[in-house]
N, C-alpha and C. Protein backbone atom coordinates (compact mmCIF):
# COMPACT_ATOMS: atom_id res chain seq x y z
N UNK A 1 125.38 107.66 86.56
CA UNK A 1 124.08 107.93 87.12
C UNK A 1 123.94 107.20 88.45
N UNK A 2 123.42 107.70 89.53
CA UNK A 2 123.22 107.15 91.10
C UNK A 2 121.70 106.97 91.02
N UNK A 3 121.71 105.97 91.79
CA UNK A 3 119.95 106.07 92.42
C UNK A 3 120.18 106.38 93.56
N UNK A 4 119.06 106.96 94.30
CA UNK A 4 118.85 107.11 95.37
C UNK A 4 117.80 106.14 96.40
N UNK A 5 118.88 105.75 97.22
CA UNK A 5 118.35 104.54 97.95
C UNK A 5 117.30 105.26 99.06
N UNK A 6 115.79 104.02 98.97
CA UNK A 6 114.54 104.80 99.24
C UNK A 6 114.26 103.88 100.66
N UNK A 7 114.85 104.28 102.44
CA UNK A 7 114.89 103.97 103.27
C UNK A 7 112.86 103.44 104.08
N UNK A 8 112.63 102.23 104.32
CA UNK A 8 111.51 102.65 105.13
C UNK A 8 111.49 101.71 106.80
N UNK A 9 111.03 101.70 107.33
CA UNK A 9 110.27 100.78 108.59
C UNK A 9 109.03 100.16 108.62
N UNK A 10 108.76 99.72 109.09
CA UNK A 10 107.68 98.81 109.67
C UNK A 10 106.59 100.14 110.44
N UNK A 11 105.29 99.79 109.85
CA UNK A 11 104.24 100.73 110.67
C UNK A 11 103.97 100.75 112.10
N UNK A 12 104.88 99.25 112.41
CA UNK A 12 104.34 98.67 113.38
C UNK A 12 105.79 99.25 114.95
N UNK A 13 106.47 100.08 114.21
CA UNK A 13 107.98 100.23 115.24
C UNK A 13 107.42 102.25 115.34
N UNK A 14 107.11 102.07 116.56
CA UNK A 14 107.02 103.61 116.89
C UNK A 14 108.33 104.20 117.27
N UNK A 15 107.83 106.00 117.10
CA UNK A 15 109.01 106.47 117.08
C UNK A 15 110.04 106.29 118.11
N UNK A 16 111.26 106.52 117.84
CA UNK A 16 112.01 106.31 118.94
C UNK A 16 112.42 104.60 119.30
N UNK A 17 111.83 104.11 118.96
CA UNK A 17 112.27 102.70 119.51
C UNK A 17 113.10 102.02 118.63
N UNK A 18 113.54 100.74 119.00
CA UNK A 18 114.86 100.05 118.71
C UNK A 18 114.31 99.21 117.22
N UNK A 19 114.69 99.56 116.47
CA UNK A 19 114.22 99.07 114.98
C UNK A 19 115.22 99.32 114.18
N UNK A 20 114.85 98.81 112.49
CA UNK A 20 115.66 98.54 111.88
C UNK A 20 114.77 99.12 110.12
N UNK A 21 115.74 99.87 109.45
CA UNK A 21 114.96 100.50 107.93
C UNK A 21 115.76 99.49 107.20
N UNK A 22 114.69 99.29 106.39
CA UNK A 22 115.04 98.41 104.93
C UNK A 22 114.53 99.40 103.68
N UNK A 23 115.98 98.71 102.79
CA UNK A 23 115.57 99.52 101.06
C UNK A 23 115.81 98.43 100.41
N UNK A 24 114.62 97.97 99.26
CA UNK A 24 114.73 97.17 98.76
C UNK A 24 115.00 97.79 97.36
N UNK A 25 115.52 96.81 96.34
CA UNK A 25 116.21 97.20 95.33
C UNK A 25 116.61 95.45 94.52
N UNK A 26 117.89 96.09 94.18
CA UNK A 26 118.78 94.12 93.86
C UNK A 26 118.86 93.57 94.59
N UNK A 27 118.91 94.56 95.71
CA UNK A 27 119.87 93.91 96.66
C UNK A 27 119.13 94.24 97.67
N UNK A 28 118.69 93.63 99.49
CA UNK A 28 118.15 94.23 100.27
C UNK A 28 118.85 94.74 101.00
N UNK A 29 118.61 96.18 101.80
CA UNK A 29 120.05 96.53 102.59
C UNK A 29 118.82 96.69 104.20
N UNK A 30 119.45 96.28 105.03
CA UNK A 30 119.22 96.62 106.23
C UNK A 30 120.33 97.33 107.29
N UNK A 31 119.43 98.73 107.93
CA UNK A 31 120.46 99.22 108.82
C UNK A 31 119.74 99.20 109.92
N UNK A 32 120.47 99.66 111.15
CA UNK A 32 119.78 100.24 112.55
C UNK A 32 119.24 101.92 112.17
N UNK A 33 118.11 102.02 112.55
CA UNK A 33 117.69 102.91 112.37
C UNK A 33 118.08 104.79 113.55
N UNK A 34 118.36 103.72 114.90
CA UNK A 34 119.40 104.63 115.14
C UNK A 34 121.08 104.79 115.50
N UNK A 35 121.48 104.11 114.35
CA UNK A 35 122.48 104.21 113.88
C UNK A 35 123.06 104.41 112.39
N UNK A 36 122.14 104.64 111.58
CA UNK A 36 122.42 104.76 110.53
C UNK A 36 123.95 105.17 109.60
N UNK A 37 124.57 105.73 110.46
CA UNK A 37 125.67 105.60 109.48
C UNK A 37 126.85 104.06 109.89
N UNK A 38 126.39 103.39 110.43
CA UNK A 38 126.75 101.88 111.17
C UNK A 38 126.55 101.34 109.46
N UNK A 39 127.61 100.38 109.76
CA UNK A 39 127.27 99.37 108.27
C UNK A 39 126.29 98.64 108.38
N UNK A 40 126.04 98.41 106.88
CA UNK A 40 124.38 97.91 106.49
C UNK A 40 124.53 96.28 106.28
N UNK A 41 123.95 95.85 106.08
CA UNK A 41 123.28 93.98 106.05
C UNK A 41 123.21 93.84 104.53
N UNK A 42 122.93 93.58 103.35
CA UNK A 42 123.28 93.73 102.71
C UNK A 42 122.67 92.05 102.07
N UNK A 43 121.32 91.20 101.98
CA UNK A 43 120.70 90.69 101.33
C UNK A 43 120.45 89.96 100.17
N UNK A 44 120.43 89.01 99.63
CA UNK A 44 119.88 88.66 98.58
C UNK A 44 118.14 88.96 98.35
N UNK A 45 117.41 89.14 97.44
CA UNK A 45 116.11 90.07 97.60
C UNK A 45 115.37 88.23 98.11
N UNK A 46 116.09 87.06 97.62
CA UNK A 46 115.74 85.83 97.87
C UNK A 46 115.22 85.68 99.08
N UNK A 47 116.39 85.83 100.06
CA UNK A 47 116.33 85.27 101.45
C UNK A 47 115.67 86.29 101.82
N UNK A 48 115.72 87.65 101.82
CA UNK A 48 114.41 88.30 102.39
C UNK A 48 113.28 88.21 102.46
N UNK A 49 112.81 87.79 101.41
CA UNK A 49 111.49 87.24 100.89
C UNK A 49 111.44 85.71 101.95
N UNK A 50 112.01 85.08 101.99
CA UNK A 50 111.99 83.87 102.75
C UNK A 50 111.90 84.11 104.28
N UNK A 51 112.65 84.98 104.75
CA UNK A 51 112.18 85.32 106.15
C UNK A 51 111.33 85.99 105.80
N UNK A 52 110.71 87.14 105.48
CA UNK A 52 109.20 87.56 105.54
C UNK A 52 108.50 86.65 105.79
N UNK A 53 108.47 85.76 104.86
CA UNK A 53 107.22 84.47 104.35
C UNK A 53 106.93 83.54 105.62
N UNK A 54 108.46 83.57 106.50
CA UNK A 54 108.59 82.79 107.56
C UNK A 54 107.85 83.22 108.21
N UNK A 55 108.16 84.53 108.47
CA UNK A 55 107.51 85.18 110.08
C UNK A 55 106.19 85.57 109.52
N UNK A 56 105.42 85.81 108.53
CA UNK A 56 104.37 86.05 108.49
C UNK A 56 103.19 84.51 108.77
N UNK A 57 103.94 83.50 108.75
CA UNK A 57 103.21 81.99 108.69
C UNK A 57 103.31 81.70 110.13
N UNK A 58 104.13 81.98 111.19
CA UNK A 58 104.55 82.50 112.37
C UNK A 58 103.68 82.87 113.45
């Protein structure tokens, strides 16, 4: 059985511009959004949460 990994962005990155989609899961994966078939980043869901927390106190 596969899941299907559920890609999003930031509300805040309009179209076209230089950004980055995250799918969260076990694991967090980050890609370039225009590059997507470029290899992904690949997360602990830990340290994601820890930079969020950062930059939102920021």
């Amino acid at each position: 059985m596969t899941s299907e990994i559920t890609w999003h962005k930031s509300s805040y990155s309009p179209n076209g511009s230089n950004c980055v989609e995250v799918a969260e899961g076990p694991t967090t994966r980050i890609r370039d959004t225009q590059n997507r078939a470029q290899a992904q980043l690949n997360v602990p869901v830990s340290e994601w949460n820890a930079l969020l927390s950062t930059l939102r106190t920021n």
